[in-house]
C-alpha atoms as a PDB file:
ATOM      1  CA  UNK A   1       0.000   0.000   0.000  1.00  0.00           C
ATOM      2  CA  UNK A   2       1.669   3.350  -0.807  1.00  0.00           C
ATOM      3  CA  UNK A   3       0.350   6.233   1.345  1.00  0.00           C
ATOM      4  CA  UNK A   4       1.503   8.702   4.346  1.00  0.00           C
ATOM      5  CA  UNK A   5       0.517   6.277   7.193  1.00  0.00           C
ATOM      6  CA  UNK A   6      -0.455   7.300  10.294  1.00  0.00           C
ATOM      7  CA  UNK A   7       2.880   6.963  12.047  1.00  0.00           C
ATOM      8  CA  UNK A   8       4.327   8.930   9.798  1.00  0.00           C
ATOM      9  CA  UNK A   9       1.875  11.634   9.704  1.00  0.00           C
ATOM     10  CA  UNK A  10       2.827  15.402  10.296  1.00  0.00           C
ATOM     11  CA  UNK A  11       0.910  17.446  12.857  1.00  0.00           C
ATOM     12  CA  UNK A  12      -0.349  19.771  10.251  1.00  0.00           C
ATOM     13  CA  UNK A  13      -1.392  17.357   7.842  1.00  0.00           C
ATOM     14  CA  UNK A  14      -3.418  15.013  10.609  1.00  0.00           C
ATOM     15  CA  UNK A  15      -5.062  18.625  11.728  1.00  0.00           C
ATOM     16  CA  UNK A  16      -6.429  19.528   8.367  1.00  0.00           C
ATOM     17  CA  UNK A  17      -7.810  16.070   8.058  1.00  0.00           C
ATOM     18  CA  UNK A  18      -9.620  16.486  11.478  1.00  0.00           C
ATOM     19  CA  UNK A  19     -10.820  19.851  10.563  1.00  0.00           C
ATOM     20  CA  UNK A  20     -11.904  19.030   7.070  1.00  0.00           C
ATOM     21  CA  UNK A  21     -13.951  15.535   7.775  1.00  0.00           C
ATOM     22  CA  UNK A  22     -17.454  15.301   8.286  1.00  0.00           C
ATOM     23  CA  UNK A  23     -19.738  12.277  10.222  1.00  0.00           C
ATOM     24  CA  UNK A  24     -19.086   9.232   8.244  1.00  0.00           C
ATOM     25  CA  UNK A  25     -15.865   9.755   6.383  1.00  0.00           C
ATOM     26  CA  UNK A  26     -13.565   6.758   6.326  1.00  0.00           C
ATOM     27  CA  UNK A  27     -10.077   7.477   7.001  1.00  0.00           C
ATOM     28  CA  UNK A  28      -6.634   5.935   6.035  1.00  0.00           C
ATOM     29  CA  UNK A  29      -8.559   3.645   3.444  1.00  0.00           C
ATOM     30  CA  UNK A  30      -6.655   1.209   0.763  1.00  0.00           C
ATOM     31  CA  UNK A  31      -8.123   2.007  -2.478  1.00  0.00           C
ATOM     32  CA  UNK A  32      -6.524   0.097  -5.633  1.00  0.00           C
ATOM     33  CA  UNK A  33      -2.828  -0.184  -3.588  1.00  0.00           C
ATOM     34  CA  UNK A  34      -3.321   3.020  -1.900  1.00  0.00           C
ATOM     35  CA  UNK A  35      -4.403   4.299   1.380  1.00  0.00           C
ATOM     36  CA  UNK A  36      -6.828   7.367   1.072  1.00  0.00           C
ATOM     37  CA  UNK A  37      -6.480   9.873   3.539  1.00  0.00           C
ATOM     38  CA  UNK A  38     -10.773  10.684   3.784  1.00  0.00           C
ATOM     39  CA  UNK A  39     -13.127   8.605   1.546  1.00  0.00           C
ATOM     40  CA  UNK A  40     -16.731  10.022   1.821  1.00  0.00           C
ATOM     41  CA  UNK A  41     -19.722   8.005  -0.008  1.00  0.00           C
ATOM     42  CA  UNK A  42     -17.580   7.509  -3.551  1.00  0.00           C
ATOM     43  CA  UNK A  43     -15.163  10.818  -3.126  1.00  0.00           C
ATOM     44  CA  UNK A  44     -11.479  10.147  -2.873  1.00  0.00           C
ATOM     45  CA  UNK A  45     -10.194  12.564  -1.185  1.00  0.00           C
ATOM     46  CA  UNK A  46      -5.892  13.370  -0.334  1.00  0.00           C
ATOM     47  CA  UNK A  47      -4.085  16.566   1.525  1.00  0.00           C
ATOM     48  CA  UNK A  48      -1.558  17.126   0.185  1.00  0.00           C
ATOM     49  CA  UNK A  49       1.029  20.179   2.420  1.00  0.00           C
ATOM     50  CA  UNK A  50       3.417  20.295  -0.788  1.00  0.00           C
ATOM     51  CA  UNK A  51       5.606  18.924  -3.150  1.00  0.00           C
ATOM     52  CA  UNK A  52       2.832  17.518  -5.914  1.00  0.00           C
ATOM     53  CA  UNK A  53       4.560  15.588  -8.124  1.00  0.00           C
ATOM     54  CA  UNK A  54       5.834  12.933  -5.125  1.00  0.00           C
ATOM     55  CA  UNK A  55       1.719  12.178  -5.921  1.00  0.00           C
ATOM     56  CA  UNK A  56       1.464  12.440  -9.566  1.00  0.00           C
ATOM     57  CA  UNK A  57       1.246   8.569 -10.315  1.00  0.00           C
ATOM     58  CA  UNK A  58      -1.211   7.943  -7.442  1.00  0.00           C
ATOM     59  CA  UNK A  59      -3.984  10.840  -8.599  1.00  0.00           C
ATOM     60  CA  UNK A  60      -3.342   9.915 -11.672  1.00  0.00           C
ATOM     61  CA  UNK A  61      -4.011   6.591 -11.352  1.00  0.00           C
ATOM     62  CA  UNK A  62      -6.825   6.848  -9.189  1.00  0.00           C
ATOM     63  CA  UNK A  63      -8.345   9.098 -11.376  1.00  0.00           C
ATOM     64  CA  UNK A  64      -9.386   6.546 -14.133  1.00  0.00           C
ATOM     65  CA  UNK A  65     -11.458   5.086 -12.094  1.00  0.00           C
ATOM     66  CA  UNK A  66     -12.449   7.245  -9.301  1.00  0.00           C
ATOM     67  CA  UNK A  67     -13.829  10.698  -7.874  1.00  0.00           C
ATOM     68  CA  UNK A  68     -11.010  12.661  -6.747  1.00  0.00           C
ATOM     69  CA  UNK A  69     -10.420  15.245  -4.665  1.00  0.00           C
ATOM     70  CA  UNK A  70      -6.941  17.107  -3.611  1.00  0.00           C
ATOM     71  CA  UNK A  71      -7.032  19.072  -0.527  1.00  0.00           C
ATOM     72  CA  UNK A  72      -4.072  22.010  -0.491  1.00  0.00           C
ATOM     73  CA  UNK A  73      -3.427  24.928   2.216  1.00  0.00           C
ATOM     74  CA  UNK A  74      -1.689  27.892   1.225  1.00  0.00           C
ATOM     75  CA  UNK A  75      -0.301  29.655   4.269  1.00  0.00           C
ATOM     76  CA  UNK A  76      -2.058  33.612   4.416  1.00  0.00           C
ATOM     77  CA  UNK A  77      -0.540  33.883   7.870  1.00  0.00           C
ATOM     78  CA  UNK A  78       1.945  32.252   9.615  1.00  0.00           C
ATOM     79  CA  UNK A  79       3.463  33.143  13.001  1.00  0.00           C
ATOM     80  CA  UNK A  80       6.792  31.728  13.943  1.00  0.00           C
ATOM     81  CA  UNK A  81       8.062  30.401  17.224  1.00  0.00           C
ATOM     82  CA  UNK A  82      11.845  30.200  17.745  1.00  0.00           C
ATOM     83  CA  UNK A  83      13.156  27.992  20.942  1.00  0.00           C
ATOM     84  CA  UNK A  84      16.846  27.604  22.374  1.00  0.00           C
ATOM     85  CA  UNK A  85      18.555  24.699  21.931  1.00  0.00           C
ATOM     86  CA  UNK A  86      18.008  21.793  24.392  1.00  0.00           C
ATOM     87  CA  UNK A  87      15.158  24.255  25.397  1.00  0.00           C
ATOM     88  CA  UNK A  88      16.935  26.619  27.306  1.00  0.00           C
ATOM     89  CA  UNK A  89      16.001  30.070  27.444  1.00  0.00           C
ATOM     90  CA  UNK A  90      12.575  31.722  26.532  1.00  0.00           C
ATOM     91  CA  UNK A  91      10.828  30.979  23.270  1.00  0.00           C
ATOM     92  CA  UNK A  92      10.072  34.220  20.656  1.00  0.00           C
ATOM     93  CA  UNK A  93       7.079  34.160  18.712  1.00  0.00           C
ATOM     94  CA  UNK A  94       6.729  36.903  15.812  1.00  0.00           C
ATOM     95  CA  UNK A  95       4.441  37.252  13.050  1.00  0.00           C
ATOM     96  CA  UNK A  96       6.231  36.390   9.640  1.00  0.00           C
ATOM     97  CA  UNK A  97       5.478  39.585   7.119  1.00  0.00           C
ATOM     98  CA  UNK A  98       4.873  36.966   4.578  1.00  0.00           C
ATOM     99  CA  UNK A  99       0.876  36.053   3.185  1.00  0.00           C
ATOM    100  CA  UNK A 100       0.354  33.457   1.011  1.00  0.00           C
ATOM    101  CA  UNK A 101      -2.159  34.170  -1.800  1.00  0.00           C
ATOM    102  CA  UNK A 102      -4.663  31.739  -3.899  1.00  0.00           C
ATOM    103  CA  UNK A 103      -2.664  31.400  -7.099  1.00  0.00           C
ATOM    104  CA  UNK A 104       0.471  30.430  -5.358  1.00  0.00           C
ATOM    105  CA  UNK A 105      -0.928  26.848  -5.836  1.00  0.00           C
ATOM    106  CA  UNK A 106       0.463  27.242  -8.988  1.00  0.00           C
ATOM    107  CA  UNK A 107       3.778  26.718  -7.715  1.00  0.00           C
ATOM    108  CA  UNK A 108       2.697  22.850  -6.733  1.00  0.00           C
ATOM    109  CA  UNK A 109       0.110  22.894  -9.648  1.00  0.00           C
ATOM    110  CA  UNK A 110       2.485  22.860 -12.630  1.00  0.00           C
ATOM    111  CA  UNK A 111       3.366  18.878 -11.887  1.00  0.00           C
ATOM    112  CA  UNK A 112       0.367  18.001 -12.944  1.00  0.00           C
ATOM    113  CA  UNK A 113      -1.402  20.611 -14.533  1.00  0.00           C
ATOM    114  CA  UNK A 114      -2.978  17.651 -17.208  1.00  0.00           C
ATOM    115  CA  UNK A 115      -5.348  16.757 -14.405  1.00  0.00           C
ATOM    116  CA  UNK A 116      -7.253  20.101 -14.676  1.00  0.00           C
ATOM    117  CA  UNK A 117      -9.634  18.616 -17.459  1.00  0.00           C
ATOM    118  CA  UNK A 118      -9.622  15.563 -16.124  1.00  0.00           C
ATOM    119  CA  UNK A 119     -13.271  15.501 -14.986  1.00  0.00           C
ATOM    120  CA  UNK A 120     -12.798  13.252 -12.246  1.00  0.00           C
ATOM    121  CA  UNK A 121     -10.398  15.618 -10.903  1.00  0.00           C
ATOM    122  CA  UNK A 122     -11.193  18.238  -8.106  1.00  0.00           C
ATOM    123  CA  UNK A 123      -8.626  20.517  -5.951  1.00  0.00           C
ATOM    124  CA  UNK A 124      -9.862  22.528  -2.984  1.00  0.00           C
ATOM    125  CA  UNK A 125      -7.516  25.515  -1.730  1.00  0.00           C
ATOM    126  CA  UNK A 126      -7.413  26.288   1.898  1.00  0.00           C
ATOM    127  CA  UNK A 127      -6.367  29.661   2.917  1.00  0.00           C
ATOM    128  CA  UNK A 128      -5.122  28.989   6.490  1.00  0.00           C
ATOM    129  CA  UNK A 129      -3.624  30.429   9.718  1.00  0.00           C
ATOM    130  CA  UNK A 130      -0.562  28.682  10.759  1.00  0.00           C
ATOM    131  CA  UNK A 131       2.240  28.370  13.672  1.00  0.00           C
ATOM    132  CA  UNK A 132       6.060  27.216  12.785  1.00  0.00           C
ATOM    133  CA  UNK A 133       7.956  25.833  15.565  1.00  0.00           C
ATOM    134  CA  UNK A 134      11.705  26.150  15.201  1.00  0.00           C
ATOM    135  CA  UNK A 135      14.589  25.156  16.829  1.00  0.00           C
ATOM    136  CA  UNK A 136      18.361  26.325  16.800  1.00  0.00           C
ATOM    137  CA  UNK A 137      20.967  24.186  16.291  1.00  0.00           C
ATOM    138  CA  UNK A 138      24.097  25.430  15.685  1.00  0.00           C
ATOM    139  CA  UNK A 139      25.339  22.292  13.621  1.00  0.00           C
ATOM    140  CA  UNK A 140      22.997  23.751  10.585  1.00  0.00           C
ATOM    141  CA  UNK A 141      24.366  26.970   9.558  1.00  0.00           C
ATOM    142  CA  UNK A 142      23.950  27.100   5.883  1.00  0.00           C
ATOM    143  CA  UNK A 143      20.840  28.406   4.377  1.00  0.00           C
ATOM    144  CA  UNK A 144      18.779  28.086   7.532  1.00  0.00           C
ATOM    145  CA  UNK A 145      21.864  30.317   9.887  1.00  0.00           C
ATOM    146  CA  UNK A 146      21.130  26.784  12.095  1.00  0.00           C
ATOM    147  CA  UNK A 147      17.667  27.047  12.885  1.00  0.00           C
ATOM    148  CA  UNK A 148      15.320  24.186  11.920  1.00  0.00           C
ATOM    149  CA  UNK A 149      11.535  23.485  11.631  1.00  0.00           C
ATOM    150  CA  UNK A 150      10.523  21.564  14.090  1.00  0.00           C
ATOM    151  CA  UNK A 151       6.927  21.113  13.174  1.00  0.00           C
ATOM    152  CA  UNK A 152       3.911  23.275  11.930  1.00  0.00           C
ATOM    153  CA  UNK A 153       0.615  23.405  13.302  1.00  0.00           C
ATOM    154  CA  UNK A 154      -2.875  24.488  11.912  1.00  0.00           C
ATOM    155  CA  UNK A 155      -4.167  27.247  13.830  1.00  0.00           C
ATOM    156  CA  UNK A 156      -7.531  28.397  11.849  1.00  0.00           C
ATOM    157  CA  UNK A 157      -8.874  28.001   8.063  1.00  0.00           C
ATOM    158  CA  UNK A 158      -9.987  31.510   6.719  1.00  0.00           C
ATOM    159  CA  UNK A 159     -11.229  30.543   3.515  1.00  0.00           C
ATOM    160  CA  UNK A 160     -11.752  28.004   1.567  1.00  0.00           C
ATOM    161  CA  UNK A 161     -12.159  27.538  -2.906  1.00  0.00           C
ATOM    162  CA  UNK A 162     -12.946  24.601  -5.295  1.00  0.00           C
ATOM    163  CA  UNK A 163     -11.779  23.958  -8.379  1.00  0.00           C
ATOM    164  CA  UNK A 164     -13.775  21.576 -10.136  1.00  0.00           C
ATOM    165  CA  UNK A 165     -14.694  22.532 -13.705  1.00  0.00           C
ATOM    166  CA  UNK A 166     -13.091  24.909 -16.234  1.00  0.00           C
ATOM    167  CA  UNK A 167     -15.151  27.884 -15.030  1.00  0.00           C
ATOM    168  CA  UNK A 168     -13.811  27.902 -11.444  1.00  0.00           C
ATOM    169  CA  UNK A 169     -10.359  27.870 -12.881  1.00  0.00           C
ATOM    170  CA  UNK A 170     -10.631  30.938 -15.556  1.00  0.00           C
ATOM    171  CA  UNK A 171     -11.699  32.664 -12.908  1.00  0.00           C
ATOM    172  CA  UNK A 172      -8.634  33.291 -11.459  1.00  0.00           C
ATOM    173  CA  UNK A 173      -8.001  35.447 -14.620  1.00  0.00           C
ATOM    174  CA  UNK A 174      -8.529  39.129 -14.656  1.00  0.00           C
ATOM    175  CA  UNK A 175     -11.906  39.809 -16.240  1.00  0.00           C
ATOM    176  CA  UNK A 176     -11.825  42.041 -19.498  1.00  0.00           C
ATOM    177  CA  UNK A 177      -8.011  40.055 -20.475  1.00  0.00           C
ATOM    178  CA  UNK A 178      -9.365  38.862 -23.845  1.00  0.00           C
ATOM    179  CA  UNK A 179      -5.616  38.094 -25.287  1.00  0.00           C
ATOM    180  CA  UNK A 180      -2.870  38.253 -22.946  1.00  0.00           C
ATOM    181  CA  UNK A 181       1.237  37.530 -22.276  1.00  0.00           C
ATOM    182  CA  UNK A 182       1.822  36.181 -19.373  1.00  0.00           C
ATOM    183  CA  UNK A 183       3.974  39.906 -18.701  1.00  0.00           C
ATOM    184  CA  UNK A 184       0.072  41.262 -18.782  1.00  0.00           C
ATOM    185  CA  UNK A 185      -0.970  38.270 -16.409  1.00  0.00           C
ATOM    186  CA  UNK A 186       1.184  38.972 -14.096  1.00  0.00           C
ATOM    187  CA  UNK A 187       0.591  42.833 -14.233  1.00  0.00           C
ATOM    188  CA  UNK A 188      -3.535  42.732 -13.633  1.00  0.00           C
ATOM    189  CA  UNK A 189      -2.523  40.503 -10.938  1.00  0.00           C
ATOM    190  CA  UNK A 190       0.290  42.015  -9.193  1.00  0.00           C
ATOM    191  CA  UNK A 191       2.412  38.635  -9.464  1.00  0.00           C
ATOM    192  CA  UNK A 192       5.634  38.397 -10.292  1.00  0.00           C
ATOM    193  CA  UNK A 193       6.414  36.947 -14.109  1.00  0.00           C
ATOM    194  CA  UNK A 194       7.122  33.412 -13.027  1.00  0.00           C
ATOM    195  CA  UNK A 195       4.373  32.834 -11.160  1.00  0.00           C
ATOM    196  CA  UNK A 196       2.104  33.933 -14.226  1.00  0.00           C
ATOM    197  CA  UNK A 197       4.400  31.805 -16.644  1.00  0.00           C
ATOM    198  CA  UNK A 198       3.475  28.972 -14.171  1.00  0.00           C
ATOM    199  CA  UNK A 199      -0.422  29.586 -14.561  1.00  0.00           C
ATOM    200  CA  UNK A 200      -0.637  30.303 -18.050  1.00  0.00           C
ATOM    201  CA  UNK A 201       1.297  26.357 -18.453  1.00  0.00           C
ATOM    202  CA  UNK A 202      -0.977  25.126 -16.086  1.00  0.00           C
ATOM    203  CA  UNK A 203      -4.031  26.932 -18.007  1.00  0.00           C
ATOM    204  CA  UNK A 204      -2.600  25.558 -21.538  1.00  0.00           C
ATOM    205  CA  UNK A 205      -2.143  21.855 -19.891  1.00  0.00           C
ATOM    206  CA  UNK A 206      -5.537  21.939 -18.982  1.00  0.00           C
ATOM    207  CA  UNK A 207      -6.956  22.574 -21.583  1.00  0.00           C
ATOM    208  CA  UNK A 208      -8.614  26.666 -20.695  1.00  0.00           C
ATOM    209  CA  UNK A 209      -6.470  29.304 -22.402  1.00  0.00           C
ATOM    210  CA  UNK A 210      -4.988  28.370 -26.037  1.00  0.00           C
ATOM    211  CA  UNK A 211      -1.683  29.654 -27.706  1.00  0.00           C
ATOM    212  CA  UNK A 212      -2.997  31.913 -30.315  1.00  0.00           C
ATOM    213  CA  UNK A 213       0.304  33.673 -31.802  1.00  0.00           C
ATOM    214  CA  UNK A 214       2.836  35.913 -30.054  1.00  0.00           C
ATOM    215  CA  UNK A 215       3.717  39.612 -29.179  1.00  0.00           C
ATOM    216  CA  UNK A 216       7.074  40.185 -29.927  1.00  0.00           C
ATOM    217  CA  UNK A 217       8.939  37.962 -28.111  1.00  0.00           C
ATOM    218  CA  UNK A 218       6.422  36.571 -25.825  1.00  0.00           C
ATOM    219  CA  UNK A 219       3.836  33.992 -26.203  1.00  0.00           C
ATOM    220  CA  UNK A 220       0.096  35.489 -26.990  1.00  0.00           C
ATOM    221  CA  UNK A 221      -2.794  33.551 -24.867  1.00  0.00           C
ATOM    222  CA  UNK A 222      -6.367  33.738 -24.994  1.00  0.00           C
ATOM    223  CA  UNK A 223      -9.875  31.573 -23.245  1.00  0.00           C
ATOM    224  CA  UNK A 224      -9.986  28.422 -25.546  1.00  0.00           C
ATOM    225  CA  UNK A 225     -12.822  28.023 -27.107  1.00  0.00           C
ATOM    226  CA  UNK A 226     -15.362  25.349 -26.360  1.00  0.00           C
ATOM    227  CA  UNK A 227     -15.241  22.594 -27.895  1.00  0.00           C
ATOM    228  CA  UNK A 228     -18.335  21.682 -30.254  1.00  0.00           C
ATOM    229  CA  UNK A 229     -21.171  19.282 -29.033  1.00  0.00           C
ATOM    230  CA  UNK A 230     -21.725  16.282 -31.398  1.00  0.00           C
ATOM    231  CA  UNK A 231     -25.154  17.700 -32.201  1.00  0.00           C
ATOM    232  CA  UNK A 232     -23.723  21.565 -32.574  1.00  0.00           C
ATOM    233  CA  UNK A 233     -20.954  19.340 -35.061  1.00  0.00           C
ATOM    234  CA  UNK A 234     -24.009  17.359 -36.810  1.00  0.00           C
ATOM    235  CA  UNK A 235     -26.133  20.453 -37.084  1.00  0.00           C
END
C-alpha cells in the first residue's frame, strides 16, 4: 500500500484532516494499492502540504477510475516560534510579514497541470492560519543560519475555494483580459512573471487558455474556445 501512514503523519497534515472531515468519512482507506487519507460516499479525497509531483502517479491513477479530490493549504498567515537549543532560554514568537495568496498553488500545480480537465479531478484551496515551531541548532548553519523546523501546526482556516470545472479555474483570470502575455498576467494581478508563466502552463495543460500567436517575443494567450457538441458538429 503506498500512502503517508499514520505513524508517519505530520501534525499539520493530521489537523487539516480532522478539521476538514465530516460524520461518516472513512479514514486511512486502501483504495486500488493506496491508502486514502478521507473517503466520503464515492469521493477520494488526499491533503496534500506540498511537493505535488511525489503524488502524480497515485492521482493519476486513481483518477481513471475514481472521484477525486486534492485538498491544499496555502499559508495567508503564519506566526513563527523560535526555541533555544536543548530548550533553554525563553521561546520568541513573531508574526512572519509573509501572506500566502490563492494562485500560489500554482507553484505545486504545474506537476500536474494535465489533471485540470480531467473531470474526475477536483482541488480545494485552503487559505489557512498557521504556527512554525523552530529550533536552533548550531550544527545547521547554511541556508537556515542553524535554525530548523521543528513542526507546523494548523491554527484556523480563513477561507476556503474549489476547483472543479473549467469555469472555477478561468476565474482566477482578470476579467476584461481577452488576449494576454503572461507579462500582462502577471501585471492585472500584481504577481511576479514566473508565477504567471506557471499559470498560463498550467491553463494551456488543462486545456482553458490556447496559444494563439505571439507579441514580440512573448507567447500570446487567450480563453480556448469550447469545444463543439456532437449535435452543434451534426447540425
Amino acid at each position: 500500500m503506498s500512502g503517508i501512514g499514520l505513524l508517519n503523519e505530520k501534525p499539520l497534515h493530521a489537523s487539516l484532516k480532522q478539521w476538514y472531515a465530516r460524520p461518516g468519512d472513512r479514514f486511512e482507506v486502501p483504495v486500488d494499492g493506496f491508502v486514502i487519507d478521507i473517503v466520503r460516499d464515492a469521493l477520494l479525497i488526499e491533503i496534500q502540504t506540498r511537493n505535488f509531483s511525489s503524488i502524480k502517479s497515485k492521482l493519476t491513477r486513481l483518477c481513471d477510475a475514481h472521484q477525486v479530490r486534492l485538498i491544499y493549504p496555502i499559508v495567508q498567515e503564519k506566526w513563527i516560534v523560535r526555541t533555544a537549543s536543548g530548550g533553554r532560554g525563553r521561546a520568541i514568537r513573531r508574526k512572519s510579514p509573509k501572506r500566502g495568496r490563492l494562485e500560489d498553488l500554482f507553484w505545486e500545480l504545474v506537476s500536474i497541470p494535465q489533471l485540470l480537465s480531467n473531470p474526475n479531478f477536483s482541488l480545494e484551496v485552503l487559505m489557512i492560519r498557521q504556527e512554525e515551531v523552530r529550533r536552533y541548532d548550531g550544527k545547521r548553519k547554511w541556508r537556515s543560519r542553524g535554525w530548523v523546523i521543528e513542526g507546523r501546526q494548523l491554527l484556523g482556516v480563513t477561507d476556503r475555494r474549489l476547483f472543479g470545472e473549467s469555469a472555477d479555474w478561468l476565474r482566477l483570470l482578470p476579467e476584461g483580459l481577452e488576449s494576454f502575455t503572461t507579462s500582462d498576467l502577471a501585471t492585472r494581478i500584481a504577481t511576479g512573471r514566473e508565477l504567471a508563466q506557471k499559470m498560463a502552463y498550467c491553463l494551456r495543460e488543462g486545456r482553458m487558455i490556447e496559444l494563439i500567436g505571439r507579441r514580440g517575443r512573448a507567447n500570446l494567450y487567450r480563453v480556448a474556445t469550447p469545444c463543439l457538441t456532437e449535435s452543434e458538429t451534426l447540425g
